[in-house]
C-alpha atoms as a PDB file:
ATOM      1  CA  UNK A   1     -15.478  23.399   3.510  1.00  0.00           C
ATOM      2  CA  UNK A   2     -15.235  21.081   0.754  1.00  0.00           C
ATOM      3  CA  UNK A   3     -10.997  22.642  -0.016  1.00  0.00           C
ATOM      4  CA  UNK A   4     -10.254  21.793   3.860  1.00  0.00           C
ATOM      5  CA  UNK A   5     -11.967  18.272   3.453  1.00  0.00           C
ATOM      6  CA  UNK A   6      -9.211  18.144   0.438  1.00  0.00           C
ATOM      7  CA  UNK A   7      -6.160  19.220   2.305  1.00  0.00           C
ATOM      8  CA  UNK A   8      -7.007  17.122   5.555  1.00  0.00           C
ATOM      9  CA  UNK A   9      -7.490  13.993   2.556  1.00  0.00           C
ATOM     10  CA  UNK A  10      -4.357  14.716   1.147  1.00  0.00           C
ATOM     11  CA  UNK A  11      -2.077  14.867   4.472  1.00  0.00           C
ATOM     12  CA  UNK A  12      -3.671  11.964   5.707  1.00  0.00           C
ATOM     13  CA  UNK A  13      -2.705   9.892   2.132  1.00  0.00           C
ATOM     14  CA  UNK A  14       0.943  11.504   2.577  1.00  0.00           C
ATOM     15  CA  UNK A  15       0.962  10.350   6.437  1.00  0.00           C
ATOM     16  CA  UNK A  16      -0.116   6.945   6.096  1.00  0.00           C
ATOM     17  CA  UNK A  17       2.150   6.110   2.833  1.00  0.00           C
ATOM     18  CA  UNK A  18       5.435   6.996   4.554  1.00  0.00           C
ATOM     19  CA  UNK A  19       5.797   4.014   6.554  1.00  0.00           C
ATOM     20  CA  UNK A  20       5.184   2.622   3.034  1.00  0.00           C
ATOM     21  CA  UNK A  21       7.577   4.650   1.362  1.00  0.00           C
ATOM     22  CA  UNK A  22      10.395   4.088   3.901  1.00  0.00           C
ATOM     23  CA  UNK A  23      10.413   0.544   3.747  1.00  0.00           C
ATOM     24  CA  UNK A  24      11.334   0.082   0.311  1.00  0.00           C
ATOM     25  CA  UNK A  25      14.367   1.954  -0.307  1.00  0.00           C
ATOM     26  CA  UNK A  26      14.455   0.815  -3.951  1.00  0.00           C
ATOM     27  CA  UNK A  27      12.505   0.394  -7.085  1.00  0.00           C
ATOM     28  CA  UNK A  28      13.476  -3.701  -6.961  1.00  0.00           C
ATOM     29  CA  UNK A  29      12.449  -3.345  -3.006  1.00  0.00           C
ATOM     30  CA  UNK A  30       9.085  -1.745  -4.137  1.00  0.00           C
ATOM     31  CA  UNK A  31       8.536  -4.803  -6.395  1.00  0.00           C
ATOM     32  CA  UNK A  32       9.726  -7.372  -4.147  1.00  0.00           C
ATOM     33  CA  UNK A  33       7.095  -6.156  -1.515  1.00  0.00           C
ATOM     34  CA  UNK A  34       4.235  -5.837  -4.102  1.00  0.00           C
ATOM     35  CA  UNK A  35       4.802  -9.095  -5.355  1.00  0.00           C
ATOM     36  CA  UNK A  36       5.084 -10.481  -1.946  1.00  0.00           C
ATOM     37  CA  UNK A  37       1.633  -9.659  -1.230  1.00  0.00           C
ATOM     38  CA  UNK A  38       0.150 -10.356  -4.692  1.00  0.00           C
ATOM     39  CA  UNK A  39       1.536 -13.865  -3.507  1.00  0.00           C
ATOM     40  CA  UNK A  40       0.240 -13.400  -0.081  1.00  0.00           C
ATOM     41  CA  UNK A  41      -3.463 -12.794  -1.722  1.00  0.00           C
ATOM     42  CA  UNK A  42      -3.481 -15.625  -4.452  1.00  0.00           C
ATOM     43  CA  UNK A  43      -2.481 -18.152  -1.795  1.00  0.00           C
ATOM     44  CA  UNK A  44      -5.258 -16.794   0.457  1.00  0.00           C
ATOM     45  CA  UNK A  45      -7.749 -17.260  -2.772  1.00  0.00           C
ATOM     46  CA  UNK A  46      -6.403 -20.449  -3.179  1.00  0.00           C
ATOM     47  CA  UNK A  47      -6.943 -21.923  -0.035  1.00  0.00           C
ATOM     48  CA  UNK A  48     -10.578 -20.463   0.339  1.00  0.00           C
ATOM     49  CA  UNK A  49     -11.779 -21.438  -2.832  1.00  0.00           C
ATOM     50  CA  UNK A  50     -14.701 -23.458  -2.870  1.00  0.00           C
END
């Protein structure tokens, strides 16, 4: 039970990062979009902080 809970786990990580995966065709692109949304989150902490 617990090996099928594993493999259903693991094709469900390898489905949902291929959107993820395919819209960063670079390593720069893979930055660019990571630091976009470290930027996205700081401003957001910004904004809200008391």
């Amino acid at each position: 039970m617990r090996k099928n809970f594993s493999l259903v786990l693991a094709l469900l990580l390898l489905i949902a990062a291929v959107p993820l995966l395919g819209a960063c065709h670079t390593t720069a692109g893979a930055g660019e979009d990571l630091s976009s949304a470290g930027r996205a989150m700081t401003n957001s902490a910004d904004k809200h902080a008391p």
